[in-house]
C-alpha atoms as a PDB file:
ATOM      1  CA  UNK A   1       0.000   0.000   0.000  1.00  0.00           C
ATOM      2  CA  UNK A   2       1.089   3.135  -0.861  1.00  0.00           C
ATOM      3  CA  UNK A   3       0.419   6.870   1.287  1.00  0.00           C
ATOM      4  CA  UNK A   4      -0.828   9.562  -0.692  1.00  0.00           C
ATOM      5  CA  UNK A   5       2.131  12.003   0.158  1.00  0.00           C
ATOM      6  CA  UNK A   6       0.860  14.606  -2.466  1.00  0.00           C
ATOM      7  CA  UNK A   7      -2.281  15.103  -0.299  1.00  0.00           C
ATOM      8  CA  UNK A   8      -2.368  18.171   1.373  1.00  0.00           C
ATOM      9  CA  UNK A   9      -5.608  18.091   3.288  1.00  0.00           C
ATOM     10  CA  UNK A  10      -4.988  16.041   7.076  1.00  0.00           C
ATOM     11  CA  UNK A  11      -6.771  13.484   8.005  1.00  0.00           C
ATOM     12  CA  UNK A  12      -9.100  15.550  10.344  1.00  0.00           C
ATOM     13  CA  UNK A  13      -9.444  18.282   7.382  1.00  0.00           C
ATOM     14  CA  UNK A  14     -10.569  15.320   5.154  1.00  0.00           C
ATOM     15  CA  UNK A  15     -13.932  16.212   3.158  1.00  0.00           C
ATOM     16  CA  UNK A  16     -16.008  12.782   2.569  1.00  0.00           C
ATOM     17  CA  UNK A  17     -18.377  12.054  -0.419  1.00  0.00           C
ATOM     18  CA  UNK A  18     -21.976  12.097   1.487  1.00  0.00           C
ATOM     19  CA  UNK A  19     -25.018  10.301   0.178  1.00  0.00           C
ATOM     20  CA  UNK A  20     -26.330  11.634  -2.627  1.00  0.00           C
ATOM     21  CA  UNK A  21     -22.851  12.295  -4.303  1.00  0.00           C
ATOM     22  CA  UNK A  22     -22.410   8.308  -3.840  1.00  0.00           C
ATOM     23  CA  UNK A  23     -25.964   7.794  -5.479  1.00  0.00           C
ATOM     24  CA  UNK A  24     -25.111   9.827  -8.623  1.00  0.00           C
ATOM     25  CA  UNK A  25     -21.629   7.967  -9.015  1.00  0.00           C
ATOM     26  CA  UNK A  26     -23.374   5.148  -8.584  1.00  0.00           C
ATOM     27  CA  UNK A  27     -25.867   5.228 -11.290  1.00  0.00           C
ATOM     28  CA  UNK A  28     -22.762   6.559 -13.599  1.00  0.00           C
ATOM     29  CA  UNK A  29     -21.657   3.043 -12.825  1.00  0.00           C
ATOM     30  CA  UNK A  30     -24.458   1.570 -13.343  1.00  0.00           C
ATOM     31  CA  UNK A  31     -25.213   2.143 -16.558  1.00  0.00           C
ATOM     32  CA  UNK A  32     -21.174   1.010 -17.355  1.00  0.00           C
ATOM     33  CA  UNK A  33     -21.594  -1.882 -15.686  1.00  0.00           C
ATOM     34  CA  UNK A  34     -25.027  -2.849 -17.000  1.00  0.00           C
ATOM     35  CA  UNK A  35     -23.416  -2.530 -20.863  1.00  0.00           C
ATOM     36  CA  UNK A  36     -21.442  -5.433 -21.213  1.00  0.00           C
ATOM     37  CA  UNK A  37     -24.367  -7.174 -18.436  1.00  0.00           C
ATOM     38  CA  UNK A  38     -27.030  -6.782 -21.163  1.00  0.00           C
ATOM     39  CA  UNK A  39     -24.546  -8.040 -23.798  1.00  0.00           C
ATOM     40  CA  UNK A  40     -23.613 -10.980 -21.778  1.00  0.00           C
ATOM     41  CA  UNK A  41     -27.502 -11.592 -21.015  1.00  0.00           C
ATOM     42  CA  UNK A  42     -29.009 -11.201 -24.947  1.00  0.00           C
ATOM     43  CA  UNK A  43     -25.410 -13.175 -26.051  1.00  0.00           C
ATOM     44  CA  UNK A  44     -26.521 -16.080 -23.539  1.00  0.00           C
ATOM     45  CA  UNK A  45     -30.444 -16.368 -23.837  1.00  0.00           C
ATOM     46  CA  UNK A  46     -30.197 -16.372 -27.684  1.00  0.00           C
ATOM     47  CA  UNK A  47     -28.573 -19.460 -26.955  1.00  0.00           C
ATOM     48  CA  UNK A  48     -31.831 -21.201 -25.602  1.00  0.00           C
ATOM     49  CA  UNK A  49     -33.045 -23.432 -27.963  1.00  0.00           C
ATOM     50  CA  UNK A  50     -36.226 -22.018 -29.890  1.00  0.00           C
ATOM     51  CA  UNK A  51     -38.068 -25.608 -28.756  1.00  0.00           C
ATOM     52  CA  UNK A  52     -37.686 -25.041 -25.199  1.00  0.00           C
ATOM     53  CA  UNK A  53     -38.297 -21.071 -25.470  1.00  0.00           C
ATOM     54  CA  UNK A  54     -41.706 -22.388 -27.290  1.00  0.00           C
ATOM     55  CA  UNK A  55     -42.298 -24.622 -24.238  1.00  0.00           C
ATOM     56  CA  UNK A  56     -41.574 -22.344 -21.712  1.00  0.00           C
ATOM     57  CA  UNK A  57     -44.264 -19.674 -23.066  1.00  0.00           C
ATOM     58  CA  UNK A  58     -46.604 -22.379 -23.890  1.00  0.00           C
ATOM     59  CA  UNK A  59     -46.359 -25.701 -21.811  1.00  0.00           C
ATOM     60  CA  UNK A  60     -49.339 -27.091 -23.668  1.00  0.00           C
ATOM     61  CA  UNK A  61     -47.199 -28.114 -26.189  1.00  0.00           C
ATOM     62  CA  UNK A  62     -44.992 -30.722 -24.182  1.00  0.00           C
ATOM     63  CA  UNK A  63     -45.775 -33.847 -25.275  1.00  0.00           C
ATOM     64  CA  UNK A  64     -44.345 -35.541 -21.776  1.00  0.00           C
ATOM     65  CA  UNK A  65     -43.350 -33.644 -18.304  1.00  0.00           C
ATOM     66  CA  UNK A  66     -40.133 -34.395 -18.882  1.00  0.00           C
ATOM     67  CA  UNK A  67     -39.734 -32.064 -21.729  1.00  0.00           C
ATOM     68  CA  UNK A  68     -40.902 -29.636 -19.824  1.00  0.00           C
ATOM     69  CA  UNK A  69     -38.531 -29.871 -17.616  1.00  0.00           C
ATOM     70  CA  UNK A  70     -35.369 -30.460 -19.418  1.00  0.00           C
ATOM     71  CA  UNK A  71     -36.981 -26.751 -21.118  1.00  0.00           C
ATOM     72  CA  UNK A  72     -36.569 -25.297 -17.321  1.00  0.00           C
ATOM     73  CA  UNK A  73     -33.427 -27.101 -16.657  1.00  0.00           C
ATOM     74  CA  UNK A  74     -31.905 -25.486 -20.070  1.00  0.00           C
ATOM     75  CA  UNK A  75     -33.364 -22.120 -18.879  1.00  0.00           C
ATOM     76  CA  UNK A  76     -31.875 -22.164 -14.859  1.00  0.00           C
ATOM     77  CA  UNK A  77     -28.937 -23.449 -16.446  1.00  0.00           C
ATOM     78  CA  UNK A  78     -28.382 -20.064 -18.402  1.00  0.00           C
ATOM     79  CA  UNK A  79     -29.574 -17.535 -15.887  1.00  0.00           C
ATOM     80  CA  UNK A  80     -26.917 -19.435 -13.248  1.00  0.00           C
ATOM     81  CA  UNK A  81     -24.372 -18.919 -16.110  1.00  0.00           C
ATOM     82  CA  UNK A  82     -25.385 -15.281 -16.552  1.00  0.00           C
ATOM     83  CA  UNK A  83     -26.034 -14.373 -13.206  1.00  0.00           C
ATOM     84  CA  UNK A  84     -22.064 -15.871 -12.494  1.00  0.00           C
ATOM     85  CA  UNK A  85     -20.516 -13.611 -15.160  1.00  0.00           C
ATOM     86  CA  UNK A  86     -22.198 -10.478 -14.295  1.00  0.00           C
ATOM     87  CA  UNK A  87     -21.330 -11.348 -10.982  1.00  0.00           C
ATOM     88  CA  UNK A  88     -17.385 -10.917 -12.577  1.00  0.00           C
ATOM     89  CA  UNK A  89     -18.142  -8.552 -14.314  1.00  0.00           C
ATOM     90  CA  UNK A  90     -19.176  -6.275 -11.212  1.00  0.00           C
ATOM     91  CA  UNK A  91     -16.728  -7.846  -8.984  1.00  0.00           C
ATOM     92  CA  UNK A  92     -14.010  -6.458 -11.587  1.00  0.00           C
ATOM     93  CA  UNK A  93     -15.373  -3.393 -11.734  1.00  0.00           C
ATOM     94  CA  UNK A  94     -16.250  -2.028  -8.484  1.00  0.00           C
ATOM     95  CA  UNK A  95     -13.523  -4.128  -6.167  1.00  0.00           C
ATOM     96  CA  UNK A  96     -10.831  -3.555  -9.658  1.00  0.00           C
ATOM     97  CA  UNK A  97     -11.150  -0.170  -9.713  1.00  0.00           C
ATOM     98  CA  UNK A  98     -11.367   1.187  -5.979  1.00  0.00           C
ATOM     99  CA  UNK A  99      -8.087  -0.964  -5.429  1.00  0.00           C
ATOM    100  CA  UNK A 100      -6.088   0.223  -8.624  1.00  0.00           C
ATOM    101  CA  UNK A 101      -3.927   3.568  -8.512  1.00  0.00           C
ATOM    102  CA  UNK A 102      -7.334   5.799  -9.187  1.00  0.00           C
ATOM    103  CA  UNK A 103      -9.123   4.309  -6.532  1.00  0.00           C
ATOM    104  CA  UNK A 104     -12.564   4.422  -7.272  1.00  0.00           C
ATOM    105  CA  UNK A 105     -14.849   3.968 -10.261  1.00  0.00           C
ATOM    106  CA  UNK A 106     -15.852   6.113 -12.848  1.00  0.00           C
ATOM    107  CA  UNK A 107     -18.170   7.399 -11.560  1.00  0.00           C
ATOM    108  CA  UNK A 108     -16.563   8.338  -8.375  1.00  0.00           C
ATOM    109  CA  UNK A 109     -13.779   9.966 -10.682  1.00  0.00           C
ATOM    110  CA  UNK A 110     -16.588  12.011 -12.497  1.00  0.00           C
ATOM    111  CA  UNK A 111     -17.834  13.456  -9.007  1.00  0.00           C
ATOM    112  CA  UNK A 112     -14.287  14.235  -7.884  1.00  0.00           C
ATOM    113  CA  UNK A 113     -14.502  11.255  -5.253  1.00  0.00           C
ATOM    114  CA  UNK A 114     -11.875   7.905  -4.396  1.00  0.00           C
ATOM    115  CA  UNK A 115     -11.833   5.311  -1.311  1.00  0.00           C
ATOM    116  CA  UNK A 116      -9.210   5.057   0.957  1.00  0.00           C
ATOM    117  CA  UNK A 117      -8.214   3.315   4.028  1.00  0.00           C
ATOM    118  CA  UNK A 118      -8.350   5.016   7.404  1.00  0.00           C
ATOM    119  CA  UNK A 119      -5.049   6.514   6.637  1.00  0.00           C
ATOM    120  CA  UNK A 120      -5.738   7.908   2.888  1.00  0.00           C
ATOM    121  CA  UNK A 121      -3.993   4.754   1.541  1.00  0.00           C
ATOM    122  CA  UNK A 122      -5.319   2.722  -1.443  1.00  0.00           C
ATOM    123  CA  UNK A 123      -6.959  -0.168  -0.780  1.00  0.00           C
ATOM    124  CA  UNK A 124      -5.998  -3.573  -1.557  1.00  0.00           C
ATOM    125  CA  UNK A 125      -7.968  -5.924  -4.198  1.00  0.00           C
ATOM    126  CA  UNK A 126      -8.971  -8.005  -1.265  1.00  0.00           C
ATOM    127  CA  UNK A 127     -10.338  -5.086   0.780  1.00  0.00           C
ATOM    128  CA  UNK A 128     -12.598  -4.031  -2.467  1.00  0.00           C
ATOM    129  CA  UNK A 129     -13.679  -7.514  -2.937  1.00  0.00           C
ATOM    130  CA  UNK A 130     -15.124  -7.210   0.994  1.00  0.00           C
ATOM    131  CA  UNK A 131     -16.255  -4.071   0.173  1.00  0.00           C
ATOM    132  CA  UNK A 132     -18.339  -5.284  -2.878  1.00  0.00           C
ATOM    133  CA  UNK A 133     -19.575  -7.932  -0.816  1.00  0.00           C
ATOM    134  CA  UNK A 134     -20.635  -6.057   2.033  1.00  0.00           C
ATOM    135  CA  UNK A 135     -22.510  -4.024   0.399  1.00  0.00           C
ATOM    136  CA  UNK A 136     -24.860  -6.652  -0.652  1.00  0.00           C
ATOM    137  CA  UNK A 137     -25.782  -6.382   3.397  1.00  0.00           C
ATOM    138  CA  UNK A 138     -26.432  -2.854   2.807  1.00  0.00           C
ATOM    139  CA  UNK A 139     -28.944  -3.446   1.229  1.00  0.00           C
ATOM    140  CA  UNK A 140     -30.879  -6.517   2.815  1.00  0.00           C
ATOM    141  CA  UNK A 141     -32.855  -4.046   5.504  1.00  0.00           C
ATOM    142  CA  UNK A 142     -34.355  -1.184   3.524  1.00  0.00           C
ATOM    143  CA  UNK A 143     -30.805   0.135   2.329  1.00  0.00           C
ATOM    144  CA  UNK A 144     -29.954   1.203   5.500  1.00  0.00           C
ATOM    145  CA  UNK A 145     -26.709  -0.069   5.348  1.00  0.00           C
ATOM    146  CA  UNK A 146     -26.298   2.385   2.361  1.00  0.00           C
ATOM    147  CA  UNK A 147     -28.644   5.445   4.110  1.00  0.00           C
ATOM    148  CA  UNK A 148     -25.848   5.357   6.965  1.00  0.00           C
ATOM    149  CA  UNK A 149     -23.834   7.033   4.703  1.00  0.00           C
ATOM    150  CA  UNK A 150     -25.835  10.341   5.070  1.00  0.00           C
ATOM    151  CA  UNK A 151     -25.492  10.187   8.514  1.00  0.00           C
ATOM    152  CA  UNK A 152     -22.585   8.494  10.196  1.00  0.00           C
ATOM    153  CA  UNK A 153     -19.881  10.975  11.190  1.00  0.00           C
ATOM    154  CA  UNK A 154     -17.480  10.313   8.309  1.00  0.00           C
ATOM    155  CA  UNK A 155     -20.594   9.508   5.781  1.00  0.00           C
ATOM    156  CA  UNK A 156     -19.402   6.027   6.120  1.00  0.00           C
ATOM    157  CA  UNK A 157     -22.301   3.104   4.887  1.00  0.00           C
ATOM    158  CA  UNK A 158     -22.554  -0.221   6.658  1.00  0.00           C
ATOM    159  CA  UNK A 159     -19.974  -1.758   3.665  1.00  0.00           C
ATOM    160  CA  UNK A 160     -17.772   1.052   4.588  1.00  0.00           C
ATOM    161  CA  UNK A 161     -17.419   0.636   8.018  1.00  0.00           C
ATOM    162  CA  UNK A 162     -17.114  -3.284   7.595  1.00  0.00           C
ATOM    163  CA  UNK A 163     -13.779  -2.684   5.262  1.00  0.00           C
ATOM    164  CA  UNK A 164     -12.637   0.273   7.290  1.00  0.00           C
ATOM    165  CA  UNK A 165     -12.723   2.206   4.175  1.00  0.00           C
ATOM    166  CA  UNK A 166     -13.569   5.940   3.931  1.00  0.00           C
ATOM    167  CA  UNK A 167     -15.374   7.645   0.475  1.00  0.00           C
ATOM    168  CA  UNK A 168     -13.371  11.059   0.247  1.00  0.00           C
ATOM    169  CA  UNK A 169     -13.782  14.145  -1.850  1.00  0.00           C
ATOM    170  CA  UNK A 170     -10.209  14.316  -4.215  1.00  0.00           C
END
């Protein structure tokens, strides 16, 4: 890890990126991530047979239960195989980016925003991957987790304060 030396501001002068600065990066990454996501979805589910598509929408048309079933096997099959690569896909993103030298996403980098450790350091890959992951409980109670962030002292969500990682204005 590396200190940010050319950072003037001290740690108690530090500015952080509050709640609704988050939600606006946020949807900027979003609508990145959700590009290649709908790519990797259409390229997918055009693999589904046209058979078991037709049974699917229409289940009069199996001639047994099993072909109905092999039609819902073939179609859990894909959305497990989708729902893995999109989970790569964000994984790469969000924990990739807030760990490389920018440290944060685009979208943070539009709004003038990275994530540190306590100290202003960058964050390792493994602390962004626990980041990602604790954000998921964020959200399980009403987004709370992610509300928190409007009000804790340091505008620190639940996922934040799990990876000891602060969102600061650049």
């Amino acid at each position: 890890m590396e200190l940010n030396l050319n950072e003037s501001v001290s740690l108690e002068e530090r500015k952080y990126g509050g709640f609704w600065i988050r939600v606006a990066a946020y949807l900027v990454d979003y609508i990145i991530v959700s590009i290649p996501m709908s790519i990797v979805f259409f390229l997918l589910f055009s693999t589904l047979s046209s058979e078991s598509l037709d049974l699917l929408m229409n289940p009069e048309l199996a001639t047994s239960q099993l072909m109905l079933e092999q039609a819902i096997f073939e179609l859990f099959g894909v959305f497990a195989i989708v729902w893995l690569i999109c989970m790569f896909i964000s994984i790469l993103y969000f924990a990739g980016m807030h760990a490389s030298k920018v440290q944060g996403t685009v979208g943070k980098m539009l709004l003038g925003l990275k994530v540190t450790d306590y100290e202003g350091n960058r964050i390792s890959f493994w602390r962004g991957l626990g980041r990602y992951f604790a954000m998921y409980l964020s959200s399980v109670i009403f987004m709370i987790g992610f509300i928190m962030a409007g009000v804790t002292e340091k505008k620190q969500g639940l996922h934040d304060l799990i990876a000891s990682t602060l969102v600061v204005k650049k």
